[in-house]
PDB file of N, CA and C in Angstrom:
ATOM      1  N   UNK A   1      57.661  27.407   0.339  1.00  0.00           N
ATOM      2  CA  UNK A   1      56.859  26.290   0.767  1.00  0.00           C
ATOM      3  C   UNK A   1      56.845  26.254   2.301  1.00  0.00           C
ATOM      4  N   UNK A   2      55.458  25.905   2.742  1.00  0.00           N
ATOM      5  CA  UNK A   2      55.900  25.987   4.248  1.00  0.00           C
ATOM      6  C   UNK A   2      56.121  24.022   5.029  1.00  0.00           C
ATOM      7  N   UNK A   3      56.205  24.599   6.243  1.00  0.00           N
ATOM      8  CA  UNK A   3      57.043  23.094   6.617  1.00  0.00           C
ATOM      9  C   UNK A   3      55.759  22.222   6.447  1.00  0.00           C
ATOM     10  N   UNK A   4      54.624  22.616   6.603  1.00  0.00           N
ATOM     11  CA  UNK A   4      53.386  21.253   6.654  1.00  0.00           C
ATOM     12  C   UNK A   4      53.596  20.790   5.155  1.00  0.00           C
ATOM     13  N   UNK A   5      53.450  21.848   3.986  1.00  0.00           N
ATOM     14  CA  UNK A   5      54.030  21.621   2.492  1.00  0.00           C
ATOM     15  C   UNK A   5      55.073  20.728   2.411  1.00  0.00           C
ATOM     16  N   UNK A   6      56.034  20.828   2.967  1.00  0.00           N
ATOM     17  CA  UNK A   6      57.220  19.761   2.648  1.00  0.00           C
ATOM     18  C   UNK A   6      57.235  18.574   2.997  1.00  0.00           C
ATOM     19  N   UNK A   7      56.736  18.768   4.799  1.00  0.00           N
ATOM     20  CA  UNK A   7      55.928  17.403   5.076  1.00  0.00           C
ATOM     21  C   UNK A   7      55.237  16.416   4.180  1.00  0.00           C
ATOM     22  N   UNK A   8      54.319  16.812   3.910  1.00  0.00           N
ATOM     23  CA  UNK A   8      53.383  16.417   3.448  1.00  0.00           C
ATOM     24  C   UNK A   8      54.239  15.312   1.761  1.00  0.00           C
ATOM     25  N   UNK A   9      54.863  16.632   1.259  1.00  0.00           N
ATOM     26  CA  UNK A   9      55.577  16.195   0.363  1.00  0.00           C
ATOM     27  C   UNK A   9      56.447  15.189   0.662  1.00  0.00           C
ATOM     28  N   UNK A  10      57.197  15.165   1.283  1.00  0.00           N
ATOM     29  CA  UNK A  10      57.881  14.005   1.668  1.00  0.00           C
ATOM     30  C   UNK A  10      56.881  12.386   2.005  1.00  0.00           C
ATOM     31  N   UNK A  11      56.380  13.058   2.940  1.00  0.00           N
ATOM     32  CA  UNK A  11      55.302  11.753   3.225  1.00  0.00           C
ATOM     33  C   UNK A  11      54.922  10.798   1.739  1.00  0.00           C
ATOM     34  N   UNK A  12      54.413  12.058   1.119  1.00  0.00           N
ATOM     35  CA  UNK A  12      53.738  11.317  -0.431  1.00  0.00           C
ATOM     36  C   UNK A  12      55.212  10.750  -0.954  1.00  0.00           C
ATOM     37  N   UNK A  13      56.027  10.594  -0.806  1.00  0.00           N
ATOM     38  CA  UNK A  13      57.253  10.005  -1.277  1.00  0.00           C
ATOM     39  C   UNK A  13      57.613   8.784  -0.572  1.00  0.00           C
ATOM     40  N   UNK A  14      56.959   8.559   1.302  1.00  0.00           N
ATOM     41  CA  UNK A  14      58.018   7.357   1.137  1.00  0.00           C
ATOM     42  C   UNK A  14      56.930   5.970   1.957  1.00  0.00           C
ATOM     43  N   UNK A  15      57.671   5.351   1.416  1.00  0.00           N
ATOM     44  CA  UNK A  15      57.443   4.026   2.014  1.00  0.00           C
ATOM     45  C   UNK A  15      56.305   3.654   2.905  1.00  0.00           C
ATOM     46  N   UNK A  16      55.346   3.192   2.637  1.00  0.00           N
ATOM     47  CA  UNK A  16      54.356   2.215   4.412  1.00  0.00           C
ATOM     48  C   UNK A  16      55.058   2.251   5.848  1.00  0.00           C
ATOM     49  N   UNK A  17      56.355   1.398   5.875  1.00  0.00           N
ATOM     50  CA  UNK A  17      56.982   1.193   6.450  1.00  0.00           C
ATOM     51  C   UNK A  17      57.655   2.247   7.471  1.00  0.00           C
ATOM     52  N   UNK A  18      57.985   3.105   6.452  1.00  0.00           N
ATOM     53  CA  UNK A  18      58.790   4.401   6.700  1.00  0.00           C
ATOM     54  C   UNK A  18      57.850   5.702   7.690  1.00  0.00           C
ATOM     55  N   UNK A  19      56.588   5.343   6.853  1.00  0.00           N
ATOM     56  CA  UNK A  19      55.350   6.128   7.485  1.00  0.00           C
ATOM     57  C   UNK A  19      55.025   5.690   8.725  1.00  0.00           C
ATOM     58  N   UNK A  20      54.834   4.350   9.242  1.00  0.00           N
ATOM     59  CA  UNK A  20      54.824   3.739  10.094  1.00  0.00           C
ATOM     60  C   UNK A  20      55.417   4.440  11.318  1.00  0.00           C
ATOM     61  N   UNK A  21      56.838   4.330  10.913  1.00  0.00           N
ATOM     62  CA  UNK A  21      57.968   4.818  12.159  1.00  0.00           C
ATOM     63  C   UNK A  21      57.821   6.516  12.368  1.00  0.00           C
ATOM     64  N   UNK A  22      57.195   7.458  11.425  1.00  0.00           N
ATOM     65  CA  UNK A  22      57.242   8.852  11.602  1.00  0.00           C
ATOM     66  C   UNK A  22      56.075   9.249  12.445  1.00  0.00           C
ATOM     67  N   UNK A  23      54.918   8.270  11.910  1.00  0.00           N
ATOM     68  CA  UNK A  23      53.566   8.547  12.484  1.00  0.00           C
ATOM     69  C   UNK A  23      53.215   8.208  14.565  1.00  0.00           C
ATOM     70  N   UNK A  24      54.891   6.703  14.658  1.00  0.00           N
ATOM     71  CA  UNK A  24      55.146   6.703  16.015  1.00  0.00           C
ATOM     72  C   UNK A  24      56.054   7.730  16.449  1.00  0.00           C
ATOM     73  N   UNK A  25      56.909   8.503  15.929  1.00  0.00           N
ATOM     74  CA  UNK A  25      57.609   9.465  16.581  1.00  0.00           C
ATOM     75  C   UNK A  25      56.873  10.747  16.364  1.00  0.00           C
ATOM     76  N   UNK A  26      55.936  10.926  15.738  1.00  0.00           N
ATOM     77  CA  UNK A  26      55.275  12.312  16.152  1.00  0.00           C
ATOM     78  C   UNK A  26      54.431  12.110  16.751  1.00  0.00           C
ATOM     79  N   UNK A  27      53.576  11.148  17.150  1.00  0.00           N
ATOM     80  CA  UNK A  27      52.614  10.546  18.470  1.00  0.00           C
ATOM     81  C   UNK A  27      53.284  10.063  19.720  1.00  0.00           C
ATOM     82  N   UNK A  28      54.735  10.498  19.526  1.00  0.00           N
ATOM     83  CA  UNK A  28      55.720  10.420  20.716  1.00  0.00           C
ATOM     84  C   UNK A  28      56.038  11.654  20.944  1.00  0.00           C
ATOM     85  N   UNK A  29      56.915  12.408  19.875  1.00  0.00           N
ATOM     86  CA  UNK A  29      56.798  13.870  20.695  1.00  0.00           C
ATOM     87  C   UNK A  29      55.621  14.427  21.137  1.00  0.00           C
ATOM     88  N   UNK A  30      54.481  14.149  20.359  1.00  0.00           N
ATOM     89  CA  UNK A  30      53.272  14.861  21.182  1.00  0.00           C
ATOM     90  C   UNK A  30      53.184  14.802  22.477  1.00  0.00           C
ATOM     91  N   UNK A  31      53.235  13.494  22.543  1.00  0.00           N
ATOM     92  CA  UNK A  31      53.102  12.659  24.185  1.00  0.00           C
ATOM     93  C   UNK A  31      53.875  13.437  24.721  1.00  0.00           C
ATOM     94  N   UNK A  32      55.458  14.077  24.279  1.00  0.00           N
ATOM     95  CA  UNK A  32      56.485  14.353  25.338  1.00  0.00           C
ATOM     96  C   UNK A  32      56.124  15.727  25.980  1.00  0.00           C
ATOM     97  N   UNK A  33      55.548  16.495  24.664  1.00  0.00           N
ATOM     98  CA  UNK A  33      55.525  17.690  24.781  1.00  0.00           C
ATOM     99  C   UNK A  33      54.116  18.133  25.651  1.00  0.00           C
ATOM    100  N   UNK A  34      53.304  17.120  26.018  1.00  0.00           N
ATOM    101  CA  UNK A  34      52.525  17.516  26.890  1.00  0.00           C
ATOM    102  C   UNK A  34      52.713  16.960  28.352  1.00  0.00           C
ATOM    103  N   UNK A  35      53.740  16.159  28.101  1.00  0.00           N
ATOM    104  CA  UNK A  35      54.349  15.582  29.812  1.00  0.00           C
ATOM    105  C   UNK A  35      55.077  16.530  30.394  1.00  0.00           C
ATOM    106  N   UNK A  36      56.418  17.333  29.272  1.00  0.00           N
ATOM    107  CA  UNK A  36      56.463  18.389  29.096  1.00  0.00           C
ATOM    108  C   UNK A  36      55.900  19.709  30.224  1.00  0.00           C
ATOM    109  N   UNK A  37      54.858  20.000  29.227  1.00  0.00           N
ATOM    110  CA  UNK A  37      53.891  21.346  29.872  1.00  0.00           C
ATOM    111  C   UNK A  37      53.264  20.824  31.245  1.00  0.00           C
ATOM    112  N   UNK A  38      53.030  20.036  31.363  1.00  0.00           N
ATOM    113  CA  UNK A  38      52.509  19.319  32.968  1.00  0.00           C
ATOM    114  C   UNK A  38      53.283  18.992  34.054  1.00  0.00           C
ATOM    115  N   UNK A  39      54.546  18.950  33.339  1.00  0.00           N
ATOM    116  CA  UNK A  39      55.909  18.990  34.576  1.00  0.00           C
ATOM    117  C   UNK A  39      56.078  20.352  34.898  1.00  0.00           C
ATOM    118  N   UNK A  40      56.483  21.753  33.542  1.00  0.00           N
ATOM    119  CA  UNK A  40      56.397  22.556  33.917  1.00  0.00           C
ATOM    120  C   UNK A  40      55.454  23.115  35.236  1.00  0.00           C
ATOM    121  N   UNK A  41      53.923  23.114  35.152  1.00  0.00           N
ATOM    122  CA  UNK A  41      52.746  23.532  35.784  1.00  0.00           C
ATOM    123  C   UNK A  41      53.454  22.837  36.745  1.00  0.00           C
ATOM    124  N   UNK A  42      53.662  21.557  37.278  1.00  0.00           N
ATOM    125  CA  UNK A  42      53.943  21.370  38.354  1.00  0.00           C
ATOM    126  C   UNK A  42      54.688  21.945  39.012  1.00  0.00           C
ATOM    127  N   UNK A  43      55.607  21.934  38.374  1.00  0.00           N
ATOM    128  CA  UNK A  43      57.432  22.853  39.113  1.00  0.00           C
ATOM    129  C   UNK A  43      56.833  24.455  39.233  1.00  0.00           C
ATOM    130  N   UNK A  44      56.108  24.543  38.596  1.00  0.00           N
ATOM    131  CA  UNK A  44      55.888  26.202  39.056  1.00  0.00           C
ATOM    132  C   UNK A  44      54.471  26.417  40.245  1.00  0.00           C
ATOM    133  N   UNK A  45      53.904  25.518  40.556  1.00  0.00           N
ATOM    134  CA  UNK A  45      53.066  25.641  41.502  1.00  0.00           C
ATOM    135  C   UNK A  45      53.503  25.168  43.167  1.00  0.00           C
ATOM    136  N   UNK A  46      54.811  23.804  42.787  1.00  0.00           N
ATOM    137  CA  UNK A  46      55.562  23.769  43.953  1.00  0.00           C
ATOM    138  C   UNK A  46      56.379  24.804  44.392  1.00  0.00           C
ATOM    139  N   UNK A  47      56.645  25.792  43.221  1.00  0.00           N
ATOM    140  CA  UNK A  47      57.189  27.154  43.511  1.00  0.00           C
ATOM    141  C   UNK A  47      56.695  27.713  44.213  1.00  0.00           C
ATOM    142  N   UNK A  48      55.488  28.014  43.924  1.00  0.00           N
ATOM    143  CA  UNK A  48      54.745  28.854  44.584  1.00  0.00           C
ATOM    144  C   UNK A  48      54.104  28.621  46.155  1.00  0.00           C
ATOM    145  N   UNK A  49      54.533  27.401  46.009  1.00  0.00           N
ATOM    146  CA  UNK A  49      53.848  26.680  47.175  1.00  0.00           C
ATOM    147  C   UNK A  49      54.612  27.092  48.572  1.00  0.00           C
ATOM    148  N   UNK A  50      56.098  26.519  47.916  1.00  0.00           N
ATOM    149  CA  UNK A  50      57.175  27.007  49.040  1.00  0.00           C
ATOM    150  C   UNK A  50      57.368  28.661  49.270  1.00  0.00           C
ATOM    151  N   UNK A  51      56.932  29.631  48.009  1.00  0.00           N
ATOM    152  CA  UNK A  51      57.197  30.538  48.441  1.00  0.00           C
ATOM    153  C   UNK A  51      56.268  31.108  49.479  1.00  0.00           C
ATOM    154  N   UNK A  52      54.969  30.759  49.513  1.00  0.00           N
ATOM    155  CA  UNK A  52      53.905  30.754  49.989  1.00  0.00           C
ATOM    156  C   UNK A  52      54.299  30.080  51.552  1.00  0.00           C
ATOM    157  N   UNK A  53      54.337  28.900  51.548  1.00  0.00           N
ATOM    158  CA  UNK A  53      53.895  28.434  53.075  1.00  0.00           C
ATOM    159  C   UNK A  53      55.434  28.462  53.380  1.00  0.00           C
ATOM    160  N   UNK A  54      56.595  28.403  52.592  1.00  0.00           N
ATOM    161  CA  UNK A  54      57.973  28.071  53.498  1.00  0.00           C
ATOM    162  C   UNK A  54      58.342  26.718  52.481  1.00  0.00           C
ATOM    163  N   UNK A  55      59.476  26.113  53.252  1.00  0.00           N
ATOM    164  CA  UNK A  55      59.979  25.424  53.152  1.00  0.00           C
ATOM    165  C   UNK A  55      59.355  23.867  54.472  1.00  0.00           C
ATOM    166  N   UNK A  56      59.747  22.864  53.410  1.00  0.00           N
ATOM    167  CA  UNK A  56      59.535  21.549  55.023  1.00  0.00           C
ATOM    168  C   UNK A  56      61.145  21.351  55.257  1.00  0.00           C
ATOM    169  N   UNK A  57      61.370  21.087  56.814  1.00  0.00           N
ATOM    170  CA  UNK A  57      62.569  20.650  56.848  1.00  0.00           C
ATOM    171  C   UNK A  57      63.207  18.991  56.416  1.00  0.00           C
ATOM    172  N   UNK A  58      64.034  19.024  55.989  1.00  0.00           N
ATOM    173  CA  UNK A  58      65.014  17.179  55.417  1.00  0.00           C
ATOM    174  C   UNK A  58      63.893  16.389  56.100  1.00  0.00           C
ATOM    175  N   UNK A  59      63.725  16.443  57.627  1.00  0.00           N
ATOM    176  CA  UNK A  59      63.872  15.280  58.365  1.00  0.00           C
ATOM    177  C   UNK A  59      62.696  15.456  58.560  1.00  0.00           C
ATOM    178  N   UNK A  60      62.008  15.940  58.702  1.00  0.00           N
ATOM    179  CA  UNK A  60      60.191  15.694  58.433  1.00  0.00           C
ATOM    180  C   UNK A  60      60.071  14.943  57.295  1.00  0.00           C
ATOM    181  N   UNK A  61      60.746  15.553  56.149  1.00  0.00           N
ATOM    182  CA  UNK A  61      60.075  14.729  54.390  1.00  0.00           C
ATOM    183  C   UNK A  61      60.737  13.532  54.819  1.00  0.00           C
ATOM    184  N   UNK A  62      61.438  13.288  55.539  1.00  0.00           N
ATOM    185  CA  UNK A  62      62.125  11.529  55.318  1.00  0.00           C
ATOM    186  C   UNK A  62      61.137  10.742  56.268  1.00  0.00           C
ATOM    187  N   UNK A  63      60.870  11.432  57.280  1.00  0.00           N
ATOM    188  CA  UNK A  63      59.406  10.664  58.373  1.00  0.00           C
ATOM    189  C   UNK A  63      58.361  10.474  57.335  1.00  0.00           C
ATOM    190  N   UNK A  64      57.898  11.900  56.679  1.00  0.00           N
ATOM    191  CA  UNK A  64      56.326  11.625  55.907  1.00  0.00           C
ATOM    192  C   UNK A  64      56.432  10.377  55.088  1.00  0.00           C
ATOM    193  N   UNK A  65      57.993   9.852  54.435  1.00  0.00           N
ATOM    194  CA  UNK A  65      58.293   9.273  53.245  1.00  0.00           C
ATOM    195  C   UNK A  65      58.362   7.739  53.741  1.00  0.00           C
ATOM    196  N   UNK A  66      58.116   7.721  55.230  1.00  0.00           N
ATOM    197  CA  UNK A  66      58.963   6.366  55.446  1.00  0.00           C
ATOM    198  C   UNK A  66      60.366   5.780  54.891  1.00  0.00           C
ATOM    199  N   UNK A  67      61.112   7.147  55.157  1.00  0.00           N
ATOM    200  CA  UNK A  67      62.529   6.780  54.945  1.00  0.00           C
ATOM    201  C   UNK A  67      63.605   7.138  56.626  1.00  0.00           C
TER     202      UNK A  67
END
């Protein structure tokens, strides 16, 4: 049986209630897993960024930051 099969099977087994709470945690991992892939893309383009232009020094980013 494959896992959507068992899913599925299970589902037809339980509760309104029960469905309720599965249908918010897999419309939550979805959510995560594409915040996820978009953090990745980020972290790898600031990669590239620094490898590209350099580095900024501490005390510039704390001026740009108003810190």
């Amino acid at each position: 049986m494959t896992i959507k099969e068992l899913l599925i099977q299970e589902i037809d087994d339980a509760s309104d209630p029960l469905l309720v709470e599965v249908l918010d945690f897999l419309q939550f991992l979805k959510t995560k897993q594409a915040e996820d892939k978009t953090d990745i893309l980020e972290a790898r383009e600031a990669l590239a960024s620094v490898a590209a232009e350099g580095t900024v020094p501490w005390e510039a980013l704390k001026a740009e930051v108003g810190l």
